[in-house]
Structures are given as structure tokens and as C-alpha cells.
N, C-alpha and C. Protein backbone atom coordinates (compact mmCIF):
# COMPACT_ATOMS: atom_id res chain seq x y z
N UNK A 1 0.82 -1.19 0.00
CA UNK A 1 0.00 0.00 0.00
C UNK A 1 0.87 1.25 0.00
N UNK A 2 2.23 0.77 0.77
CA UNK A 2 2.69 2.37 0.59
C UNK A 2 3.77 2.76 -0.80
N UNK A 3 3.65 1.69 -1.60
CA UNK A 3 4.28 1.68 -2.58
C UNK A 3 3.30 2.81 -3.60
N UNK A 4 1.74 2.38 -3.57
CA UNK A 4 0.85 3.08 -3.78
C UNK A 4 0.87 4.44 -3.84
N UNK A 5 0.63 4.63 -2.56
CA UNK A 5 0.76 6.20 -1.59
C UNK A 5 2.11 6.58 -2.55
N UNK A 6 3.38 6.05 -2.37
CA UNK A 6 4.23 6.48 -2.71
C UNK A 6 4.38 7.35 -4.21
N UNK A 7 3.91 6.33 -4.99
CA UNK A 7 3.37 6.36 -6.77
C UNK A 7 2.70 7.28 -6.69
N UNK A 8 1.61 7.69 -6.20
CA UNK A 8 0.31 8.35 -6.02
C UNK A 8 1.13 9.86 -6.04
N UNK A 9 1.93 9.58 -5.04
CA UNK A 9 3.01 11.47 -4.94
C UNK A 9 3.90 11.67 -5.51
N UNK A 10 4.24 10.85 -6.52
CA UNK A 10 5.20 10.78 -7.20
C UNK A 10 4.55 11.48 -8.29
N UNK A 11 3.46 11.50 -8.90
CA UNK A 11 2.46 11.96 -9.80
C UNK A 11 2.17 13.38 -9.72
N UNK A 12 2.44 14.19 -8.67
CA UNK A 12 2.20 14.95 -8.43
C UNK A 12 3.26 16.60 -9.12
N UNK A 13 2.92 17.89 -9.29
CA UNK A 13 3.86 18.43 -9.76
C UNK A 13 5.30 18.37 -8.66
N UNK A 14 6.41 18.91 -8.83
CA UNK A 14 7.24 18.96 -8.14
C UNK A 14 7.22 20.29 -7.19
N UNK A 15 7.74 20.14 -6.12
CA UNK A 15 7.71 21.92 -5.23
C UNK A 15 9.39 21.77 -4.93
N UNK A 16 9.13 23.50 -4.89
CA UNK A 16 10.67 23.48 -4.15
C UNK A 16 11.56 23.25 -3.34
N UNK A 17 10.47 22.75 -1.90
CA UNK A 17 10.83 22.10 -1.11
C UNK A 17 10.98 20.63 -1.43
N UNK A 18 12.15 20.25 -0.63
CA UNK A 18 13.12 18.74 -1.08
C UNK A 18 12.45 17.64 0.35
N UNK A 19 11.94 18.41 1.41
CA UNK A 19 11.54 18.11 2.80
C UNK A 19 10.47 16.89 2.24
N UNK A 20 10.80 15.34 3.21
CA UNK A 20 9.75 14.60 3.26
C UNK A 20 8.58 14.78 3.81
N UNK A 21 7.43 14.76 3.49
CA UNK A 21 5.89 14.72 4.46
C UNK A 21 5.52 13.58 4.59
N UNK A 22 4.85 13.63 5.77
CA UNK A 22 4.16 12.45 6.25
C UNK A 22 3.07 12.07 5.30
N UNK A 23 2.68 11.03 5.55
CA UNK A 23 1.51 10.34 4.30
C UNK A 23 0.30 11.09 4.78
N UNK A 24 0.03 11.21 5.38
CA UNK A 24 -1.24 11.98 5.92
C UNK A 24 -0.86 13.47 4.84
N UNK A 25 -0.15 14.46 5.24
CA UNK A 25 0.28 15.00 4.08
C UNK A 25 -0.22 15.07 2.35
N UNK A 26 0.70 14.02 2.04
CA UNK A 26 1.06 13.59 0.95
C UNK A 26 -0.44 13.21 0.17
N UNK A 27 -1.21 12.67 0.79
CA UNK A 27 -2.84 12.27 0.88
C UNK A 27 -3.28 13.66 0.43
N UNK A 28 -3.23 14.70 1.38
CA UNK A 28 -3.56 15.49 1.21
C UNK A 28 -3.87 16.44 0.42
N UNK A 29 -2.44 16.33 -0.21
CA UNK A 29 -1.59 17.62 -1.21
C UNK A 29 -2.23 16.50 -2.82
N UNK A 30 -2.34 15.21 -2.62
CA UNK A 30 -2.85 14.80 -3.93
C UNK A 30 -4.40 14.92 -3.87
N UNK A 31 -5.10 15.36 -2.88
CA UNK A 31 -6.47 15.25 -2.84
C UNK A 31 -6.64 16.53 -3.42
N UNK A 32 -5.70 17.67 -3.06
CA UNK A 32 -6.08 19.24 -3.22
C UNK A 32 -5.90 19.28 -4.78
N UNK A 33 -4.63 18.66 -4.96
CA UNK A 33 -4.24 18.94 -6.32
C UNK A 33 -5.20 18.01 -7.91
N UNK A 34 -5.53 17.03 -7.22
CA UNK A 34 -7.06 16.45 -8.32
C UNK A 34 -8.17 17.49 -8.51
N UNK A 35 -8.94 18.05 -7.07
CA UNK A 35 -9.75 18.94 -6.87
C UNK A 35 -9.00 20.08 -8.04
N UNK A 36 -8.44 20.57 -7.61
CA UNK A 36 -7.93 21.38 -8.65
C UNK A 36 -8.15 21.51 -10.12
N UNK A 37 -7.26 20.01 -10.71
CA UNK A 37 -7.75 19.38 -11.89
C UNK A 37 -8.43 19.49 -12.80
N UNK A 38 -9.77 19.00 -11.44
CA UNK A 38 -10.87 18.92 -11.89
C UNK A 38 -11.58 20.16 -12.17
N UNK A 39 -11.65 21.33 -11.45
CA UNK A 39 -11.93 22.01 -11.67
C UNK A 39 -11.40 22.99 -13.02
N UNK A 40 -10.05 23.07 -12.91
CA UNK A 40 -9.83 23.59 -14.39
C UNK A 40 -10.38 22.55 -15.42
N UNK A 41 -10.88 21.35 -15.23
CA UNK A 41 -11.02 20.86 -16.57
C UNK A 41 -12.47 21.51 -16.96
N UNK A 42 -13.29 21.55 -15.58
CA UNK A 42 -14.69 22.09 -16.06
C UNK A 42 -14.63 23.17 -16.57
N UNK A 43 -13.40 24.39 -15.85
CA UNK A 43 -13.59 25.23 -16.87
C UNK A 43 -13.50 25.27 -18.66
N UNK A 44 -12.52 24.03 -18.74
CA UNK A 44 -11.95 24.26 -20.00
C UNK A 44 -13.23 23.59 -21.21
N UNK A 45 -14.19 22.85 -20.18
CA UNK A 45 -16.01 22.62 -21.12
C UNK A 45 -16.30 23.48 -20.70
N UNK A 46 -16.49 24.35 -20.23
CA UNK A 46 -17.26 25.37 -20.44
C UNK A 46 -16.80 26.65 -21.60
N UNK A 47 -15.88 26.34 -21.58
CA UNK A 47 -15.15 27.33 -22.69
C UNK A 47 -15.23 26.79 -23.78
N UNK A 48 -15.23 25.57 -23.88
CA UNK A 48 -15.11 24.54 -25.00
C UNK A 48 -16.56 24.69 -25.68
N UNK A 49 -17.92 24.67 -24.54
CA UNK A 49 -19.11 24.35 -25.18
C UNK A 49 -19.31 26.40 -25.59
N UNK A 50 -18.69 27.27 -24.84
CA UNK A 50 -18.92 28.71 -25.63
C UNK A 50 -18.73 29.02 -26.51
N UNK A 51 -17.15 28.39 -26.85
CA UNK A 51 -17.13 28.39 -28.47
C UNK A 51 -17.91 27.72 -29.60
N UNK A 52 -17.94 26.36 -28.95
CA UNK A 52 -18.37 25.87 -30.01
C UNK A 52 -20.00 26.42 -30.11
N UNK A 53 -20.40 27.34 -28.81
CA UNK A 53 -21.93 27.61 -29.26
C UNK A 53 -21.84 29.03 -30.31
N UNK A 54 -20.46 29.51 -30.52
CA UNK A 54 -20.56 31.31 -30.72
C UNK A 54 -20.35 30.24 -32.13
N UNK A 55 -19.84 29.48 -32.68
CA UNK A 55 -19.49 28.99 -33.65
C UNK A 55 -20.54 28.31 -34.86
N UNK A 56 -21.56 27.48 -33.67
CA UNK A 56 -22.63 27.40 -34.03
C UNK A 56 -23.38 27.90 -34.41
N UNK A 57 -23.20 29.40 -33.86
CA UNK A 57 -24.58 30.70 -33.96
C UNK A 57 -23.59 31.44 -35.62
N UNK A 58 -22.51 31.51 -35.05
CA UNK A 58 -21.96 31.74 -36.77
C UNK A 58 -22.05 31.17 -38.08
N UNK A 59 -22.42 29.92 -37.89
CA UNK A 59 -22.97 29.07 -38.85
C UNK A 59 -24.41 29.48 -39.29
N UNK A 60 -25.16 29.33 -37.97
CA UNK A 60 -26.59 29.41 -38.58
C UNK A 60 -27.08 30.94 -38.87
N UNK A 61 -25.91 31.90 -38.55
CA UNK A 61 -26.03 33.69 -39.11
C UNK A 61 -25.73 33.27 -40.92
N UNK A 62 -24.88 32.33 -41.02
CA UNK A 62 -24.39 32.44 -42.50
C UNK A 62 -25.25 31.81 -43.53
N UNK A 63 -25.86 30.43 -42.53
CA UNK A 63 -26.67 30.07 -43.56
C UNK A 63 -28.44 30.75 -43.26
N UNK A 64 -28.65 31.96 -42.87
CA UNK A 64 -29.70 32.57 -42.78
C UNK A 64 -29.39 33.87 -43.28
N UNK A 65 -28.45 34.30 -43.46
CA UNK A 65 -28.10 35.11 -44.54
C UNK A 65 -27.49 35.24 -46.12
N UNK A 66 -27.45 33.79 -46.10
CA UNK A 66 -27.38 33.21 -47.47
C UNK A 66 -25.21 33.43 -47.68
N UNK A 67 -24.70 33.75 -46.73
CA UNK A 67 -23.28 34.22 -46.72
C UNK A 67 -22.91 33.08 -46.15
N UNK A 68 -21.93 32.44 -47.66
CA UNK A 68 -21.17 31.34 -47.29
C UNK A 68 -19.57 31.76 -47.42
N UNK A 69 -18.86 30.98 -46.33
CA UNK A 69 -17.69 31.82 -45.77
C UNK A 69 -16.75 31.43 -47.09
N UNK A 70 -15.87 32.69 -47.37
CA UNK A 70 -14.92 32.38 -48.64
C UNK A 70 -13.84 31.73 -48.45
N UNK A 71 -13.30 31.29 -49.28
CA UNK A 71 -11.98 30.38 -49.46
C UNK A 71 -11.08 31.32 -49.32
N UNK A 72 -9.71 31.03 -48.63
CA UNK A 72 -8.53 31.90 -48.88
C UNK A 72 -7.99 32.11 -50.12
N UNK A 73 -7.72 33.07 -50.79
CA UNK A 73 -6.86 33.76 -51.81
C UNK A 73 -5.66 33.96 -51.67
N UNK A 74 -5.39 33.62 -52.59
CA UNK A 74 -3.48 34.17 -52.56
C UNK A 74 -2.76 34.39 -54.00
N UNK A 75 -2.23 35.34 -53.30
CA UNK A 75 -1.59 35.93 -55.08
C UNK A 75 -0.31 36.18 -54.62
N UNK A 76 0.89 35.59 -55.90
CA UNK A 76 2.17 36.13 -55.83
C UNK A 76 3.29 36.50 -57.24
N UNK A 77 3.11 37.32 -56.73
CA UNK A 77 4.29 38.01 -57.89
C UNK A 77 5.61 38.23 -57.97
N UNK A 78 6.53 37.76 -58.20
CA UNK A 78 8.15 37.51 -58.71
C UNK A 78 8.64 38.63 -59.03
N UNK A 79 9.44 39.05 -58.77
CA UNK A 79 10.31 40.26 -59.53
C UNK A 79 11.77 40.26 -59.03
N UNK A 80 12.47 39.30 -59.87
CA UNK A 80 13.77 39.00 -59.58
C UNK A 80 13.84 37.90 -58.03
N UNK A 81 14.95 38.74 -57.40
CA UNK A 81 14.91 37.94 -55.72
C UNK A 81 13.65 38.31 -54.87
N UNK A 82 12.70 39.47 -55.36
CA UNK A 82 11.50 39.92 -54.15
C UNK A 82 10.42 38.96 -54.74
N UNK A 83 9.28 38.98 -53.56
CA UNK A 83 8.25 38.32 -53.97
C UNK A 83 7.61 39.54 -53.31
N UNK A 84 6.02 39.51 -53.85
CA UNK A 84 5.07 40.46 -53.12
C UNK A 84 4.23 39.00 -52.96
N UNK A 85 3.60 38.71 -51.88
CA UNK A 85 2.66 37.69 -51.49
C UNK A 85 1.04 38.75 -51.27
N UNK A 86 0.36 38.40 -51.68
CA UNK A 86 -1.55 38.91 -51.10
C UNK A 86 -2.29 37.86 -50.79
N UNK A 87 -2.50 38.09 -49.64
CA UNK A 87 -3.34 36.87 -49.24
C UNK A 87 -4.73 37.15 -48.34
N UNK A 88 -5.63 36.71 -49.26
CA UNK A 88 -6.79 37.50 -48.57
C UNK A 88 -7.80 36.56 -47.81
N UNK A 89 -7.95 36.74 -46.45
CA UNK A 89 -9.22 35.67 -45.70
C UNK A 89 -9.89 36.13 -45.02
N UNK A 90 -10.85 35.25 -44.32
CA UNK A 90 -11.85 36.05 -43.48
C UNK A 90 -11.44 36.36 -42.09
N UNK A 91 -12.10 37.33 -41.64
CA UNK A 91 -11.04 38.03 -40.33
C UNK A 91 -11.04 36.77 -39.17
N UNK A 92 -11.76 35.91 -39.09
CA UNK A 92 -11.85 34.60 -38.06
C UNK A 92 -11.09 33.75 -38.15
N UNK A 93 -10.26 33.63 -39.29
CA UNK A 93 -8.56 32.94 -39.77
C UNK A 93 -7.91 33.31 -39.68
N UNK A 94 -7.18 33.97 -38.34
CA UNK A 94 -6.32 34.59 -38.47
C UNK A 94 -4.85 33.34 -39.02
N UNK A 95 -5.41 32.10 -38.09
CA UNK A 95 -3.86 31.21 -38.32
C UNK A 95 -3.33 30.98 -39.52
N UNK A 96 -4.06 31.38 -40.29
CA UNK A 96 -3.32 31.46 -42.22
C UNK A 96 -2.72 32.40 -42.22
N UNK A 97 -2.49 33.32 -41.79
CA UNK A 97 -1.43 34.36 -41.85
C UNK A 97 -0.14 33.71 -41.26
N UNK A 98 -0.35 33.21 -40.04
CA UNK A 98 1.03 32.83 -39.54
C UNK A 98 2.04 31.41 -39.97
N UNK A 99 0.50 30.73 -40.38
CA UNK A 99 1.45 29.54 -40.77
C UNK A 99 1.83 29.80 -42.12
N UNK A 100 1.08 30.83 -43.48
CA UNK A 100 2.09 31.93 -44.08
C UNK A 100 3.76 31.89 -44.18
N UNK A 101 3.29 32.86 -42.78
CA UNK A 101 4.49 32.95 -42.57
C UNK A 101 6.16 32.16 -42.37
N UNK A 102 5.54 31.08 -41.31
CA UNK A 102 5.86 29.89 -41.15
C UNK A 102 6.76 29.33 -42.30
N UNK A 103 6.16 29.18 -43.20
CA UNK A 103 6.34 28.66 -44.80
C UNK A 103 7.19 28.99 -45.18
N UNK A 104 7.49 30.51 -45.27
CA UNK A 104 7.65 31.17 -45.81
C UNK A 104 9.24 31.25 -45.22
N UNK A 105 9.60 31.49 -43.64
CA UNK A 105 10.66 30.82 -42.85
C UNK A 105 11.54 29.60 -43.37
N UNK A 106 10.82 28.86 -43.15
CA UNK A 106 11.07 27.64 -43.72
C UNK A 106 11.93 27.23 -45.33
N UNK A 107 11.25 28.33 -45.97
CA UNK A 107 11.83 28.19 -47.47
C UNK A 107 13.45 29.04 -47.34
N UNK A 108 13.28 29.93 -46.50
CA UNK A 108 14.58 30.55 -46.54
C UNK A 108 14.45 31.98 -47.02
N UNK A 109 13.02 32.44 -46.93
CA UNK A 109 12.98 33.58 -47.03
C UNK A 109 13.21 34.26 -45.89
N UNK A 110 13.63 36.09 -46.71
CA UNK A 110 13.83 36.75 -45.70
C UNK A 110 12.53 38.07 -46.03
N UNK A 111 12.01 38.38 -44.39
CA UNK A 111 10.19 39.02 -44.73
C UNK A 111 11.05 40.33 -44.53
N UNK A 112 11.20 41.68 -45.27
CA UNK A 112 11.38 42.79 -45.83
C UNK A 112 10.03 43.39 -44.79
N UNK A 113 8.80 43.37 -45.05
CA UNK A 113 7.58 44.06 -44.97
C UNK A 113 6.15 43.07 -44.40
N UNK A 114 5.65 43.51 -43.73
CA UNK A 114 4.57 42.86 -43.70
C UNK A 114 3.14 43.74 -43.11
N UNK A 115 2.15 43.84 -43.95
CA UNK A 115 0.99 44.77 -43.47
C UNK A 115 -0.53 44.09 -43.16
N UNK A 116 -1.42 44.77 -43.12
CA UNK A 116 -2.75 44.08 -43.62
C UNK A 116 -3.92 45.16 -43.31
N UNK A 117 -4.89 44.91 -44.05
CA UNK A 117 -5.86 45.79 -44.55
C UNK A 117 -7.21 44.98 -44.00
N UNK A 118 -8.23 45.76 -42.74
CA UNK A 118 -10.09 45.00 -42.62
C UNK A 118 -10.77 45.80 -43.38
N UNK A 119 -11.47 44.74 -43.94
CA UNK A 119 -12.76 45.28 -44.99
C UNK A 119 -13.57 44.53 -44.33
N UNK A 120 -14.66 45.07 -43.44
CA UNK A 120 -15.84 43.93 -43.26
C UNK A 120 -15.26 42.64 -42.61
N UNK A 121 -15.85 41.89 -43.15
CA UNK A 121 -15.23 40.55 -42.34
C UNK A 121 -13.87 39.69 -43.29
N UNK A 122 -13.56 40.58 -44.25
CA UNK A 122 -12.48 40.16 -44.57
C UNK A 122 -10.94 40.73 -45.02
N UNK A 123 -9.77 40.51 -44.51
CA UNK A 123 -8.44 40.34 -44.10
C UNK A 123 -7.68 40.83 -44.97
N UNK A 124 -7.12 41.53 -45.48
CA UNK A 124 -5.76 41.81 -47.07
C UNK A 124 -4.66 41.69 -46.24
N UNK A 125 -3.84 40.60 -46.40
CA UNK A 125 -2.17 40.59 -45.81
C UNK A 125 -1.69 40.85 -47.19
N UNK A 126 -0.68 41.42 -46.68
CA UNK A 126 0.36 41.78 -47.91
C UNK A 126 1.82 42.12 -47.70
N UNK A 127 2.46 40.80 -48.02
CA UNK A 127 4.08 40.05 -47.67
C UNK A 127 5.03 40.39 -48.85
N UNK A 128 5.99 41.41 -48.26
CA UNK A 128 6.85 41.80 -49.48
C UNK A 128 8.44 40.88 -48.79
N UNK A 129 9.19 40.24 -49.52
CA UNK A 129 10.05 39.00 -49.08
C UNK A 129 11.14 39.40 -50.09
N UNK A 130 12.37 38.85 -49.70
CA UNK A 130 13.24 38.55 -50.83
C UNK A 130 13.35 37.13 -50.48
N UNK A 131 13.88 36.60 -52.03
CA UNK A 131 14.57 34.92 -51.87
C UNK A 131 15.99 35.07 -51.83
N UNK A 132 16.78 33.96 -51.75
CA UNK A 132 18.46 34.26 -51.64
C UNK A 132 18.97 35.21 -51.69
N UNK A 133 19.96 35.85 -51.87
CA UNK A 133 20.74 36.95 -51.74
C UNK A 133 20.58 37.55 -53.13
N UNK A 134 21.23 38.88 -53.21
CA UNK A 134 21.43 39.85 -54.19
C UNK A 134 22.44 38.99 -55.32
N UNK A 135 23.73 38.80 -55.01
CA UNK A 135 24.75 38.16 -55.17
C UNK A 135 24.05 36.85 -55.63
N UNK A 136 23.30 35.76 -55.12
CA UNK A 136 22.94 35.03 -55.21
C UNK A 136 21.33 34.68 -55.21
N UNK A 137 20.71 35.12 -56.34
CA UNK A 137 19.34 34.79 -56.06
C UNK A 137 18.98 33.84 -56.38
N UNK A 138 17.88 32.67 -55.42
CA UNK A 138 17.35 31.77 -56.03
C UNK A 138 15.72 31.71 -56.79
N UNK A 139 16.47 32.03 -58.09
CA UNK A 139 15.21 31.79 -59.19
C UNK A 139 14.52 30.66 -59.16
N UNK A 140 14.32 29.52 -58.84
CA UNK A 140 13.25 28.69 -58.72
C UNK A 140 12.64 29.09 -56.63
N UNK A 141 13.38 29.67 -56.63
CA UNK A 141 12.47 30.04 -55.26
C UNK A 141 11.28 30.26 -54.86
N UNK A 142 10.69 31.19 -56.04
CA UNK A 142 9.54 31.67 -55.94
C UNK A 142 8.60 30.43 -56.60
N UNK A 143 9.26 29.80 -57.26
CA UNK A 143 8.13 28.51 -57.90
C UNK A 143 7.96 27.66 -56.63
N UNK A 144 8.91 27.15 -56.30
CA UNK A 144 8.39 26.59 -55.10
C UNK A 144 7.90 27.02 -53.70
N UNK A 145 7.64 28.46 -53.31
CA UNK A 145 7.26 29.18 -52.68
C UNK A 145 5.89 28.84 -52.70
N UNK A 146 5.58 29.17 -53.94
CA UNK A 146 4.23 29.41 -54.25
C UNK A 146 2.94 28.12 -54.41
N UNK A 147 3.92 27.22 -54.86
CA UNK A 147 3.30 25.69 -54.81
C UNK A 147 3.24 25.11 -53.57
N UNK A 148 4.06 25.08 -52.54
CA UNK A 148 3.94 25.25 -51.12
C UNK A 148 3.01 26.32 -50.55
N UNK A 149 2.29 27.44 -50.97
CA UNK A 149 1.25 27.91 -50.12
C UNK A 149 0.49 27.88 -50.56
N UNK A 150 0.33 27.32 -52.12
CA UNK A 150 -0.59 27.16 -52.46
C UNK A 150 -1.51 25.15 -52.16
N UNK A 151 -0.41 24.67 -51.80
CA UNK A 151 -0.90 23.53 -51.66
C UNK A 151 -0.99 23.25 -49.60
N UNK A 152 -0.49 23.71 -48.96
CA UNK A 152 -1.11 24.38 -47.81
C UNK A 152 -2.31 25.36 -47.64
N UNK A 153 -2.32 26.85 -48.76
CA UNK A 153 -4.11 26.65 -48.81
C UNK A 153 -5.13 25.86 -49.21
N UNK A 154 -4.80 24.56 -50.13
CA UNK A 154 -5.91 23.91 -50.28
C UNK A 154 -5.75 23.03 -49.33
N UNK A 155 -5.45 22.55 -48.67
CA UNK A 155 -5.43 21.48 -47.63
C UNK A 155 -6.09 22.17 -46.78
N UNK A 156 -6.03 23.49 -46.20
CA UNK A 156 -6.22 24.09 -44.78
C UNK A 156 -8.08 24.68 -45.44
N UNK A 157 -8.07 24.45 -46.50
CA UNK A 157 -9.61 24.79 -47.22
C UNK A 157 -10.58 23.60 -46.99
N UNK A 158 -9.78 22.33 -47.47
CA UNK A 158 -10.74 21.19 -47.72
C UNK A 158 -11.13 21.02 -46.29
């Protein structure tokens, strides 16, 4: 049993104190710390069922207003080592901007500029980038730039 007990506090977060407690204790500090738990978990349904109700009510605003939500856009234009990226979504996506960005990291770009424009409920980013260096630009950069966000917006669409 006290192998139990033992396991049981072993589970527990760590404190700064190194000091043994008695099992009575130890009982204790795991009873407070479940209670706890538990309680943040209820908060985290209750947050869980708010969204998904504000989400719900956004649905049935769209299909009672006949406004079905648009697909992301994206446009890019080449000019030597710069790219200008436009990428247009609805203001409730924001995470397409960043994972964008992300991408965009990743390829080895370097971001020069970055802005964005609200219209209503929808978003204008607009990403001015260079690819490789002056000295060294990489001309297929922008091809594969672009096939990469473009095949990350259709995935993040479907």
C-alpha cells in the first residue's frame, strides 16, 4: 500500500521544497491537487461548449443570410529575388497568416515588410520578401514558394 501512496506522490507536480511529508500529508496535497484538476477541466467545457456555441450561432447567421464563408486567396508576384505575397481571408482565420508565414521561414525567405488591410469581415495581408541573396538569387524560389502555399491553402480549405 505504501508503494501506492508512494506512486500516487510521485504523480504529483514537483515543489521546491526537497523536505519529506508524512503520508497523511502527501494524501492530502494529492487530494487538493485532483480537486484542482478537476476544476480547471470544467472550466476548459465550459469554454469549450462557448465556443463551439458562438461557432454554431456563426454558422446558422451564414446560412440565414445566405453568406457562405470564402476560401482563402493568394496571389504572388516575382520580380527578380522579391516576392510580393496577397493573401486574402476572413477576419476569423487569423492562423493562415502565420502559418504563411511559417512557410515562408522555412523556405529561406527573408520578410522585408509585412501589413494588412479589414474590410468587413475580410483580411488583405500583404508580404513583401526577398529569396536568396542579391549576389545570389534563387530563381526557382519563388516557384516553389508558391506551390507550397498554395498547396497548404488547399489542404487548410478542404
Amino acid at each position: 500500500m505504501k508503494a501506492l501512496y508512494s506512486e500516487l506522490y510521485s504523480l504529483l507536480p514537483r515543489h521546491s521544497s526537497r523536505e519529506s511529508k508524512s503520508l497523511p500529508d502527501q494524501l492530502h496535497e494529492a487530494a487538493s491537487y485532483i480537486k484542482k484538476l478537476q476544476i480547471n477541466l470544467e472550466r476548459m467545457k465550459e469554454k469549450k461548449d462557448n465556443l463551439m456555441s458562438v461557432e454554431r450561432l456563426r454558422n446558422t447567421r451564414s446560412r440565414m443570410t445566405g453568406k457562405v464563408p470564402k476560401s482563402p486567396q493568394i496571389q504572388i508576384h516575382e520580380m527578380g529575388s522579391s516576392l510580393v505575397i496577397g493573401l486574402t481571408t476572413e477576419s476569423n482565420n487569423r492562423f493562415l497568416f502565420t502559418q504563411t508565414i511559417r512557410v515562408l521561414q522555412e523556405e529561406g525567405a527573408e520578410i522585408v515588410n509585412a501589413g494588412y488591410s479589414v474590410v468587413d469581415d475580410t483580411v488583405f495581408h500583404i508580404i513583401n520578401l526577398t529569396i536568396g541573396h542579391e549576389s545570389a538569387p534563387d530563381y526557382g524560389g519563388g516557384r516553389r514558394i508558391s506551390e507550397r502555399l498554395n498547396k497548404f491553402l488547399n489542404d487548410a480549405d478542404a
